[in-house]
Protein backbone atom coordinates (compact mmCIF):
# COMPACT_ATOMS: atom_id res chain seq x y z
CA UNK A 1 0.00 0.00 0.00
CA UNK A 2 1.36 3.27 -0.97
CA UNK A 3 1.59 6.23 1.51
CA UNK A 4 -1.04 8.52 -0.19
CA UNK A 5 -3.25 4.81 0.23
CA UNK A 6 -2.45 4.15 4.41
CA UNK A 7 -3.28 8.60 4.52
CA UNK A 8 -6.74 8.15 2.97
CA UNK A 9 -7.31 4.19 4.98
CA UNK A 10 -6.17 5.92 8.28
CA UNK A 11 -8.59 8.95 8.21
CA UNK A 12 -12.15 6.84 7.11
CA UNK A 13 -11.38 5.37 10.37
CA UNK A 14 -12.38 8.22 12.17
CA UNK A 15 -15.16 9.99 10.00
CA UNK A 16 -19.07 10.67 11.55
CA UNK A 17 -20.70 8.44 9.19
CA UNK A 18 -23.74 10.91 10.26
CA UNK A 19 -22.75 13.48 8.11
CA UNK A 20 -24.41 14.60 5.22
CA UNK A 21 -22.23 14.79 2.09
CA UNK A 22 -24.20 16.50 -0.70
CA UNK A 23 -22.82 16.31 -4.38
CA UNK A 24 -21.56 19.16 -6.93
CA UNK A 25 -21.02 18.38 -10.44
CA UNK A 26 -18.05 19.22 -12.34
CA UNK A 27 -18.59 18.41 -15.61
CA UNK A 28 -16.42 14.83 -15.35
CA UNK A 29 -16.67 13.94 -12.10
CA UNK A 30 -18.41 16.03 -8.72
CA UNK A 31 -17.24 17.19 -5.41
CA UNK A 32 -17.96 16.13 -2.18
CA UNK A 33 -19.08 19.44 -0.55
CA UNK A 34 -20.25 19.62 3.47
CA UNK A 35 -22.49 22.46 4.17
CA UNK A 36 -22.49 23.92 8.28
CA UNK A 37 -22.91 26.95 9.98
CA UNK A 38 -23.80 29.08 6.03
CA UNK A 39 -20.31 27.67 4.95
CA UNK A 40 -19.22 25.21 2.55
CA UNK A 41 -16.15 23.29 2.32
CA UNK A 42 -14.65 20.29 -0.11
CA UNK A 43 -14.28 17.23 1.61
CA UNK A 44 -13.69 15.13 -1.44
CA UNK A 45 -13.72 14.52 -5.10
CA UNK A 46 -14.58 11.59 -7.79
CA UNK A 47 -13.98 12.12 -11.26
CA UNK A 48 -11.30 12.25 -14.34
CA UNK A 49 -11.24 16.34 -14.66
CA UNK A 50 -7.67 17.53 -15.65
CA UNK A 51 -8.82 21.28 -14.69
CA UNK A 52 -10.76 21.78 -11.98
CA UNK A 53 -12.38 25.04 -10.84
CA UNK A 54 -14.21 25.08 -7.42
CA UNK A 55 -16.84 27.31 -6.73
CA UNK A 56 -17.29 30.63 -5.17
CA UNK A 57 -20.39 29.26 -3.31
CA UNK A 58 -23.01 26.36 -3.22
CA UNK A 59 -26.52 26.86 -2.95
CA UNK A 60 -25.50 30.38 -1.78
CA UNK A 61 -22.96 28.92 1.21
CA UNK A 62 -19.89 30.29 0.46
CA UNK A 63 -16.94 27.88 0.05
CA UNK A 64 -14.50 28.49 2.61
CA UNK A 65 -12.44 25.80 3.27
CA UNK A 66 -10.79 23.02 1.21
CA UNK A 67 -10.77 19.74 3.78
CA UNK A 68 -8.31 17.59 5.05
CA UNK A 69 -7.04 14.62 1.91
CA UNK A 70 -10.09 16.14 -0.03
CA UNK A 71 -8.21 15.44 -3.51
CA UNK A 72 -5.63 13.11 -2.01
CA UNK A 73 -3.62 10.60 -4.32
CA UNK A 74 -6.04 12.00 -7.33
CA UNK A 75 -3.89 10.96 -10.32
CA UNK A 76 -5.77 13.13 -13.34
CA UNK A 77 -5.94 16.57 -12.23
CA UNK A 78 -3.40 18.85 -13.91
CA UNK A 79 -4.56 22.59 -12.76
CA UNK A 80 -6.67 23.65 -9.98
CA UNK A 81 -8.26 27.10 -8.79
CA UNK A 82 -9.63 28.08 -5.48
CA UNK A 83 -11.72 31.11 -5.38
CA UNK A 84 -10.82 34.31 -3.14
CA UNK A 85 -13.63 32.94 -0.58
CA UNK A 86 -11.24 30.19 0.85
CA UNK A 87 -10.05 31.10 3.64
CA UNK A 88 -8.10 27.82 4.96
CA UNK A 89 -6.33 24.17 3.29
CA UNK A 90 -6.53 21.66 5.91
CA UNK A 91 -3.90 18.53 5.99
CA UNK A 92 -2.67 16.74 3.10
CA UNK A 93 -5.35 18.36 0.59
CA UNK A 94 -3.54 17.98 -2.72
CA UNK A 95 -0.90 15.54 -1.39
CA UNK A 96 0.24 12.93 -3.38
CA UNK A 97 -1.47 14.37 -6.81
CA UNK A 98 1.42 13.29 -9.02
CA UNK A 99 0.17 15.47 -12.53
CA UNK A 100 -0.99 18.47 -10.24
CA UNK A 101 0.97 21.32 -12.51
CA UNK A 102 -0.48 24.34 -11.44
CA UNK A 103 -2.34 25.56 -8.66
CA UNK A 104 -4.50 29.03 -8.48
CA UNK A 105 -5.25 30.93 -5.72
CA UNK A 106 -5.74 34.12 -3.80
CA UNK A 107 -2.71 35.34 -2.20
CA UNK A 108 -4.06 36.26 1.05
CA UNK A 109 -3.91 35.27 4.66
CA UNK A 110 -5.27 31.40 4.92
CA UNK A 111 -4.84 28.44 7.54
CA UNK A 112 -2.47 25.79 5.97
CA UNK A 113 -2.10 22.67 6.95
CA UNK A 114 0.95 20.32 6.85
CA UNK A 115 1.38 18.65 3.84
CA UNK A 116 -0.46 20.26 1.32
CA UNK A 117 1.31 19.53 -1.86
CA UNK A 118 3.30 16.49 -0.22
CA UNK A 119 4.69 14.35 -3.12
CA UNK A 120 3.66 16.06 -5.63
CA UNK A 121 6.62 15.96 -8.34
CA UNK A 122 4.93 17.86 -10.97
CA UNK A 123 3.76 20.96 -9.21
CA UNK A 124 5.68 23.98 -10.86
CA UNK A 125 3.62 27.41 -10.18
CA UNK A 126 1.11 28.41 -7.48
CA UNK A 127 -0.11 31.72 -9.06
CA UNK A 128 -2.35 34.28 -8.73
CA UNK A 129 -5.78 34.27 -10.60
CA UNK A 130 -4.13 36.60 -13.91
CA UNK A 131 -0.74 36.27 -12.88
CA UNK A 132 0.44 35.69 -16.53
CA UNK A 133 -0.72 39.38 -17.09
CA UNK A 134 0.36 40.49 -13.91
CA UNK A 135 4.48 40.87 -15.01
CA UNK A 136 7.89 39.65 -14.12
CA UNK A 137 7.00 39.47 -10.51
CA UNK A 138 3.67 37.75 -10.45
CA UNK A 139 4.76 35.34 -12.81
CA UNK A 140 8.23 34.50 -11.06
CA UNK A 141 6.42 34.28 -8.08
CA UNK A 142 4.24 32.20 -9.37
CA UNK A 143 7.41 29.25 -9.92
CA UNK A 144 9.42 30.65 -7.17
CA UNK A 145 6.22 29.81 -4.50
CA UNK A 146 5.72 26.68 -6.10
CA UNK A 147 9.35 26.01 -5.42
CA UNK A 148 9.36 26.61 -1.93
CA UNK A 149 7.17 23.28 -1.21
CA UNK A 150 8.99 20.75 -3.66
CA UNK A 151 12.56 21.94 -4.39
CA UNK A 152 13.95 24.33 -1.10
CA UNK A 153 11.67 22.21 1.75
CA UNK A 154 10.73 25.70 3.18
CA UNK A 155 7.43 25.99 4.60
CA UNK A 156 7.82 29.24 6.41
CA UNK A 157 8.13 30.72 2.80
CA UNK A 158 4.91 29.71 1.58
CA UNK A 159 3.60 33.31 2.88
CA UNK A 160 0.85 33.90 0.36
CA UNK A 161 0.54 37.78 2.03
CA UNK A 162 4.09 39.00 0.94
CA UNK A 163 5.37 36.56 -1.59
CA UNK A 164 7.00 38.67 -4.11
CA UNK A 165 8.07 41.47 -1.95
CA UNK A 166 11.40 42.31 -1.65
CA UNK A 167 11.93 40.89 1.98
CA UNK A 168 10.35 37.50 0.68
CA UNK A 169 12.49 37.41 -2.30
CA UNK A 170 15.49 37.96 -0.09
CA UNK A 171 14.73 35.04 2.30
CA UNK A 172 14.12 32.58 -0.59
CA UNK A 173 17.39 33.20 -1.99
CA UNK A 174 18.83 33.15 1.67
CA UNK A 175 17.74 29.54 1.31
CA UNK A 176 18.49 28.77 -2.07
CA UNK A 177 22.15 29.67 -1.13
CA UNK A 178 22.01 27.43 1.77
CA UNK A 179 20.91 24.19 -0.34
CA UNK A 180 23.50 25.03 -2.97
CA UNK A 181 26.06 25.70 -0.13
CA UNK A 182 25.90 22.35 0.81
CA UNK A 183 28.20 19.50 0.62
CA UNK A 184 27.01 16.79 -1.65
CA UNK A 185 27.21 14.38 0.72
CA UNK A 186 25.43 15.94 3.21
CA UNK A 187 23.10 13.81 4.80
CA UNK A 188 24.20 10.10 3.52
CA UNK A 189 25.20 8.56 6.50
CA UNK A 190 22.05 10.09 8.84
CA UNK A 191 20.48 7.94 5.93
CA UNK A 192 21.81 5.00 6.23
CA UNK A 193 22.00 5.21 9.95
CA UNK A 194 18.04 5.44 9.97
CA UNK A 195 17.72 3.08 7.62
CA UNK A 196 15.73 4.89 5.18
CA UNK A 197 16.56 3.15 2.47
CA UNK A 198 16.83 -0.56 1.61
CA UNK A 199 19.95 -2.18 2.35
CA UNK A 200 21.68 -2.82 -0.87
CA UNK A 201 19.94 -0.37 -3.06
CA UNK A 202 21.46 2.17 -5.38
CA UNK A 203 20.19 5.08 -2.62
CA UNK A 204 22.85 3.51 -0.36
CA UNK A 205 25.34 4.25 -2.77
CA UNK A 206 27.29 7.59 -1.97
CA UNK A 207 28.15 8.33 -5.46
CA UNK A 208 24.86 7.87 -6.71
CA UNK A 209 23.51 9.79 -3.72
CA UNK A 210 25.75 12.81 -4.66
CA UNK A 211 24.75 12.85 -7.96
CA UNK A 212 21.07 13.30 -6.95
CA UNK A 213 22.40 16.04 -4.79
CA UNK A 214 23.80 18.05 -7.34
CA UNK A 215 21.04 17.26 -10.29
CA UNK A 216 18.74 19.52 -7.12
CA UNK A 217 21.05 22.21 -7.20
CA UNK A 218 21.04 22.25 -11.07
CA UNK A 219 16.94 22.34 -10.89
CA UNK A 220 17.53 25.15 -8.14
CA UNK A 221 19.45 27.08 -9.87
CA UNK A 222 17.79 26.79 -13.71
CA UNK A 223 14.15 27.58 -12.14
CA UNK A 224 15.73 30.65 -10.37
CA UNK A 225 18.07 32.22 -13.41
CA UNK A 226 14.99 32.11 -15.27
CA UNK A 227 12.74 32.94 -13.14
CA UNK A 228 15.19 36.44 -11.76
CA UNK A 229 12.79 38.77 -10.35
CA UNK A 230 15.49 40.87 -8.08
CA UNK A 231 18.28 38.40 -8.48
CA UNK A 232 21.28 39.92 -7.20
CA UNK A 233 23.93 40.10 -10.03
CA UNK A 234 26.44 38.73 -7.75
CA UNK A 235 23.84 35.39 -7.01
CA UNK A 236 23.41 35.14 -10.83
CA UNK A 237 27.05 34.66 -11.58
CA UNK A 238 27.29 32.09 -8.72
CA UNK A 239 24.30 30.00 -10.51
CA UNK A 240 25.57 30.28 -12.97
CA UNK A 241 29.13 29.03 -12.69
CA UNK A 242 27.83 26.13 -10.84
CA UNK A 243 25.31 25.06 -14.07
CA UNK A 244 28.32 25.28 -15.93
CA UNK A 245 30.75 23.02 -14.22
CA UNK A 246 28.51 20.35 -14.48
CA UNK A 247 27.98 20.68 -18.86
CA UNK A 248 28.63 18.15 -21.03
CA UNK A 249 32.52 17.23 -20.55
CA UNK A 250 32.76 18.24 -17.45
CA UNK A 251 33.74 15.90 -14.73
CA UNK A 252 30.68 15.58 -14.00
CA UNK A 253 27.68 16.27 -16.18
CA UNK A 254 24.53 17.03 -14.02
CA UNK A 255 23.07 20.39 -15.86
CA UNK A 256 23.19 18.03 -18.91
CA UNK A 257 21.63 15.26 -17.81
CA UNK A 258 18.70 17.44 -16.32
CA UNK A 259 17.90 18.67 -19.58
CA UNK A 260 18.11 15.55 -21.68
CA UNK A 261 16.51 13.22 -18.79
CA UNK A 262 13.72 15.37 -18.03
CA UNK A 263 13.14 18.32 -20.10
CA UNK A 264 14.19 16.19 -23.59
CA UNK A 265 12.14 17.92 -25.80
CA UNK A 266 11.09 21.34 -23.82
CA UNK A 267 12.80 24.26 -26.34
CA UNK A 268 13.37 27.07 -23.47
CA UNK A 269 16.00 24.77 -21.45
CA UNK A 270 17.90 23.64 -24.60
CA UNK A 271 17.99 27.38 -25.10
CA UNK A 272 18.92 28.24 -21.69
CA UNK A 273 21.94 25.99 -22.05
CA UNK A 274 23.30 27.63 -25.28
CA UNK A 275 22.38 31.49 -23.66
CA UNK A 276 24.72 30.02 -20.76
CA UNK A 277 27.53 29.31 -22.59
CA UNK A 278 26.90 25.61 -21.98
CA UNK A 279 27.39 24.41 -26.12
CA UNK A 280 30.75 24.51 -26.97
CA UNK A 281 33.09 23.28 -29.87
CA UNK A 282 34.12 19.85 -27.56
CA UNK A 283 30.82 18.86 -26.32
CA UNK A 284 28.43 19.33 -29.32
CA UNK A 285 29.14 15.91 -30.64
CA UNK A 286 28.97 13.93 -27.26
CA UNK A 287 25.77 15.94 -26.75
CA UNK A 288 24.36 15.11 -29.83
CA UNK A 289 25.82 10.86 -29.62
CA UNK A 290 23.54 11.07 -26.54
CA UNK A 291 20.63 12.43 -28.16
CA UNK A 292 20.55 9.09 -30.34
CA UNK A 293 17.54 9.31 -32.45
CA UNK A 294 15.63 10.44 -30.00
CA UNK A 295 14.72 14.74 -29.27
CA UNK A 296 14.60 15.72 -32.78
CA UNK A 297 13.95 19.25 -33.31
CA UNK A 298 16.14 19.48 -30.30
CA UNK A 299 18.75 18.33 -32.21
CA UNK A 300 18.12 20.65 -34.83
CA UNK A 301 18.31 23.72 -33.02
CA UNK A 302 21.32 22.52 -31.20
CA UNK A 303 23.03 21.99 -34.69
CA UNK A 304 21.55 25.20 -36.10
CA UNK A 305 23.60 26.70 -32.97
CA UNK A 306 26.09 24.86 -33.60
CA UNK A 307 26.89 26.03 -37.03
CA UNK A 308 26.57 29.42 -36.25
CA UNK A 309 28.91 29.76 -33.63
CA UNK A 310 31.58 27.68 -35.83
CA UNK A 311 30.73 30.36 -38.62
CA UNK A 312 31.53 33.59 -36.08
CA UNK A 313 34.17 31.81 -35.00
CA UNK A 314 35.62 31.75 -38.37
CA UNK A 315 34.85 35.30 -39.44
CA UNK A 316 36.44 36.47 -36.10
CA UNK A 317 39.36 34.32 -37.18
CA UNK A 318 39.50 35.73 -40.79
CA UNK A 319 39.22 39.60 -39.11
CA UNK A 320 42.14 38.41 -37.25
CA UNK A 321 44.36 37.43 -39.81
């Protein structure tokens, strides 16, 4: 049984089965939606939506609350949006929702409970309803929020009231430096001593362990060069120099393999790496043997790049002769 599973099992065990669940449709599927006190809140939901929208009120009860493991271990839904009449997200709500993308809600003051987005891999931007008009900063904030839950393990950052603002932006790079600060091997043998992995696995191997290490610090610091809402130029360069000693050819190779392995055929990173510097004359073939046949127009735009840069570098040659 998988976590998410023994979370939902444990909690039935304890639910009034006097309550009165009433039904609201969604189009593909319906929440579960208990009504008390003039005030609504979503206790569940059954269905295959990939965007979901929940209402501003039922039968005129406004919808205040999202409930504890209400869309727990859903495996379908892709984008969510809470209205601005929420005012708290109780335990484990969204946990485990492994194609949950992109979550919408008012940035105000809310109670949040522990876990909210536990486990969920995919999650990339908790925005603002219009944030894509809203500028740099919404939309930065947007990823950088998002960030706080699955990539710095910062819960005192997910401050929906001032994320954005300069203090906020300060403190989540005050982390970010801290998790890139750290040694690679930070943390192995607290692992093993707990036994939190199985003896004999690949996790219990340091090297391998490492190398997850750093392939977090290259997803770190990608997601915050481009996403630089008051990135301090002296931050920038440090992100930078780390993404590129770990290129193709470099001892080791993790800002590579983070592209290829799990952006393979997303244009902006492939363009990220060349506007880094990370394409050069010795690497372009190994990069492309490891392509294969796979990544196509990847490989075309990487070759396209390619040639260019061979044909300035042999103007600039001919200028100096």
């Amino acid at each position: 049984m998988d976590a998410g599973a023994q979370i939902r099992e444990n909690d039935t065990k304890f639910r009034d089965p006097g309550i009165k669940i009433r039904d609201h449709d969604t189009g593909k599927g319906s929440f579960q939606i208990r009504v008390a006190d003039r005030k609504a809140e979503i206790v569940g939901y059954r269905g295959k939506d990939i965007a979901l929208a929940v209402p501003r009120e039922v039968d005129g009860n406004p919808v205040v609350r999202i409930g504890k493991k209400a869309f727990l271990s859903n495996k379908m839904i892709e984008q969510i949006t809470l209205p601005e009449t929420v005012e708290g997200i109780d335990d484990w709500a969204f946990a485990y929702c492994s194609r949950l993308n992109r979550v919408i809600l008012p940035y105000h003051r809310m109670e949040i409970g522990q876990g909210i987005f536990k486990e969920c891999p995919a999650l990339e931007q908790i925005a603002e309803e219009h944030a894509d008009e809203g500028g740099q900063k919404a939309v930065d904030t947007a990823w950088l929020l998002a960030a706080v839950m699955n990539r710095l393990d910062a819960f005192y950052l997910f401050d929906l009231e001032n994320a954005g603002d300069a203090d906020w932006i300060a403190k989540w790079d005050s982390r970010m430096l801290s998790v890139m600060e750290k040694e690679d091997s930070d943390g192995f043998s607290k692992m093993l001593l707990c036994g939190e992995e199985d003896y004999g696995s690949r996790e219990n191997d340091l090297d391998y362990y490492m190398e997850q290490r750093r392939r977090e610090k290259v997803r770190i610091a990608m997601l915050r060069l481009m996403h630089d809402y008051r990135l301090d130029d002296r931050v920038r360069d440090s992100l930078k120099a780390y993404l590129l000693e770990h290129i193709k050819g470099r001892p080791s190779e993790e800002t590579w393999k983070v592209i290829l392995e799990e952006y393979g055929d997303d244009l902006k990173y492939y363009r990220f790496l060349t506007e880094l510097g990370g394409v050069n004359a010795e690497n372009f073939q190994p990069m492309m043997e490891d392509m294969g046949e796979l990544h196509t127009e990847m490989k075309a735009y990487l070759m396209k790049y390619h040639a260019e840069q061979e044909s300035h570098n042999d103007a600039f040659a001919v200028f100096e002769l």
